[in-house]
Protein backbone atom coordinates (compact mmCIF):
# COMPACT_ATOMS: atom_id res chain seq x y z
CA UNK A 1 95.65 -220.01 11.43
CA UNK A 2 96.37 -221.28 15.37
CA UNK A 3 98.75 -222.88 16.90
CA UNK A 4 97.99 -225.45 19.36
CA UNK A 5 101.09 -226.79 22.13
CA UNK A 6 100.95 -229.47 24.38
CA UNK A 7 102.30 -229.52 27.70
CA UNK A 8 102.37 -231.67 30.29
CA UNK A 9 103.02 -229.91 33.90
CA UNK A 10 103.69 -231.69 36.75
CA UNK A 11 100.10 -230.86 38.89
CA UNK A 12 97.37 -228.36 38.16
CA UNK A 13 99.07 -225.62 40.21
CA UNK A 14 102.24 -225.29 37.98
CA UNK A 15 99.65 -225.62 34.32
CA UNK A 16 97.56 -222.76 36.12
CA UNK A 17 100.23 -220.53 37.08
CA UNK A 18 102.48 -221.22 33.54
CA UNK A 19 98.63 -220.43 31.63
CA UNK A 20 98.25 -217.09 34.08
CA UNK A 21 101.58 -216.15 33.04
CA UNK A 22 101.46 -216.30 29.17
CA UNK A 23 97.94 -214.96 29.43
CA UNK A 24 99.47 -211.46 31.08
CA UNK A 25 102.41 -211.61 28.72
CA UNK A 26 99.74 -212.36 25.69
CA UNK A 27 101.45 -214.79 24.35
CA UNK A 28 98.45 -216.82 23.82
CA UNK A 29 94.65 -216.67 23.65
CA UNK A 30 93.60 -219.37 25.79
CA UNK A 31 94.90 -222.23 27.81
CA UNK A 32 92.91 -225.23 28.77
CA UNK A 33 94.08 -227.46 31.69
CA UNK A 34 93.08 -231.12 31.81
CA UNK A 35 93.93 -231.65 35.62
CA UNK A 36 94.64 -235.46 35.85
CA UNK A 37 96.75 -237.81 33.37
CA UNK A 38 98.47 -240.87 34.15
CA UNK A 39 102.00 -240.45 32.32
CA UNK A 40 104.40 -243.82 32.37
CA UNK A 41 107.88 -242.96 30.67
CA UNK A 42 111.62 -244.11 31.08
CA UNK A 43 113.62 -241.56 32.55
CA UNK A 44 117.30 -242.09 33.15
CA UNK A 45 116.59 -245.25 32.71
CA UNK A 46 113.64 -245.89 34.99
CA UNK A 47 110.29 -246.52 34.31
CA UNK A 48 108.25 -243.84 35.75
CA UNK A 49 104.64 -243.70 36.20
CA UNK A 50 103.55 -240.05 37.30
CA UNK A 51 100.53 -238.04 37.32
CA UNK A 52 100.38 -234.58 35.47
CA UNK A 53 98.21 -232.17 34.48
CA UNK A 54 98.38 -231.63 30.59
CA UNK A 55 98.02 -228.10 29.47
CA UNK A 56 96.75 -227.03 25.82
CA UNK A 57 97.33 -223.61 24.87
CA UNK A 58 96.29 -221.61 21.68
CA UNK A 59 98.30 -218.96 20.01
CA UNK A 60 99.29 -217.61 16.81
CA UNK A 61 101.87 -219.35 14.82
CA UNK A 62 103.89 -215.86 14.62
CA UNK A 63 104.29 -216.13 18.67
CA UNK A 64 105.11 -220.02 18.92
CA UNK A 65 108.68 -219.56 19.26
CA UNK A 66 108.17 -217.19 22.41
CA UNK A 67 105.53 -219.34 24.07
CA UNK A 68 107.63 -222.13 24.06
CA UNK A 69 110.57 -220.39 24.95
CA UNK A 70 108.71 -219.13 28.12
CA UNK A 71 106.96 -222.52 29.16
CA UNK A 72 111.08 -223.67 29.09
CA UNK A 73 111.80 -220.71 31.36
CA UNK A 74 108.85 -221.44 33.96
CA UNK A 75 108.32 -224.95 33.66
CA UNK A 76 109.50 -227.08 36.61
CA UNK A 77 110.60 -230.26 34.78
CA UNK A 78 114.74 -230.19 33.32
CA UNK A 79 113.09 -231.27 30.12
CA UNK A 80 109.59 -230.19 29.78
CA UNK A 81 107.30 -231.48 26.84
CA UNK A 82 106.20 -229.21 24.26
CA UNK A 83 104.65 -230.08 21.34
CA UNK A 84 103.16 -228.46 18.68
CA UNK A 85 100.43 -229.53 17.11
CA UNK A 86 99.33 -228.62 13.01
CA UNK A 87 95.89 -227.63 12.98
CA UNK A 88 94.95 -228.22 9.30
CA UNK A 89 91.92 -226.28 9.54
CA UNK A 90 89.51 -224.09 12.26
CA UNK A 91 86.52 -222.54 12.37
CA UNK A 92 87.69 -219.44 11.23
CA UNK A 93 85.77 -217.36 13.78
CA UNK A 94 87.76 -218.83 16.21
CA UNK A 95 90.65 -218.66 14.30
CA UNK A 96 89.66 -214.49 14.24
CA UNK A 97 89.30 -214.74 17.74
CA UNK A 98 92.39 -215.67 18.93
CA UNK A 99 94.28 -213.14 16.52
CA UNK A 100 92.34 -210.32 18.52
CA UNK A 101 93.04 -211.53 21.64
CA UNK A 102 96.14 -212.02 21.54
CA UNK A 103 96.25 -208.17 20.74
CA UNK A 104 93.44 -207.01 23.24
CA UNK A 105 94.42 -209.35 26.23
CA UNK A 106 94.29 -206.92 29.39
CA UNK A 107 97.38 -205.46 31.25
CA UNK A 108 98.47 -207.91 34.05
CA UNK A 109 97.76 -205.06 36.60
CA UNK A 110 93.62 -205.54 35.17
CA UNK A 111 93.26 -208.85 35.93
C-alpha cells in the first residue's frame, strides 16, 4: 500500500525545494507539484485569498510519520497543511514501485 499527503506550499520554489529534500532523505518516492491554486481561508480572523502551489507526495505508510514531521520542519507556513489521504486501492505495480524506491533512491551527493 501508498500513502498519499497533501500539501499546500506557499509558491513553487518552497514545494520544489521541500520535494528535493525528502527525495535525498528517501522519505518518499515521488512528489508531484501542481504550481498554481487559488486558496481563500480565514486566518486570525481574516479572510485570505492566496495563491499556492499544492504538493502531492507518495510514500509508504511505514514512513508517514517522518515525512510529515519533516514537511513541519521545512515548511514556511506556522501551520502548514498536511493531509493524508487513504488510498483504498493501486495498481499494484506502482504500489511495488514506490516500496523499491524508497529503498534505492540515490545518495544526495548523486543527484
Amino acid at each position: 500500500m501508498i500513502s498519499v499527503l497533501y500539501v499546500p506550499c506557499g509558491n513553487r520554489e518552497e514545494a520544489e525545494s521541500i520535494s528535493h529534500k525528502l527525495i535525498e532523505e528517501q522519505l518518499i518516492a515521488c512528489a508531484n507539484i501542481i504550481p498554481a491554486s487559488d486558496s481563500l481561508y480565514v486566518w486570525e480572523g481574516m479572510l485570505e485569498q492566496t495563491q499556492e502551489s499544492i504538493l502531492l507526495v507518495k510514500t509508504s505508510p511505514e514512513y508517514r510519520g517522518k515525512v510529515m514531521q519533516r514537511i513541519e520542519e521545512l515548511h514556511s507556513y506556522s501551520c502548514p497543511c498536511i493531509i493524508e489521504w487513504k488510498i483504498e486501492s493501486v495498481n499494484p505495480a506502482y504500489a511495488a514501485w514506490v516500496q523499491e524506491s524508497l529503498k534505492t533512491t540515490p545518495k544526495p551527493e548523486s543527484l
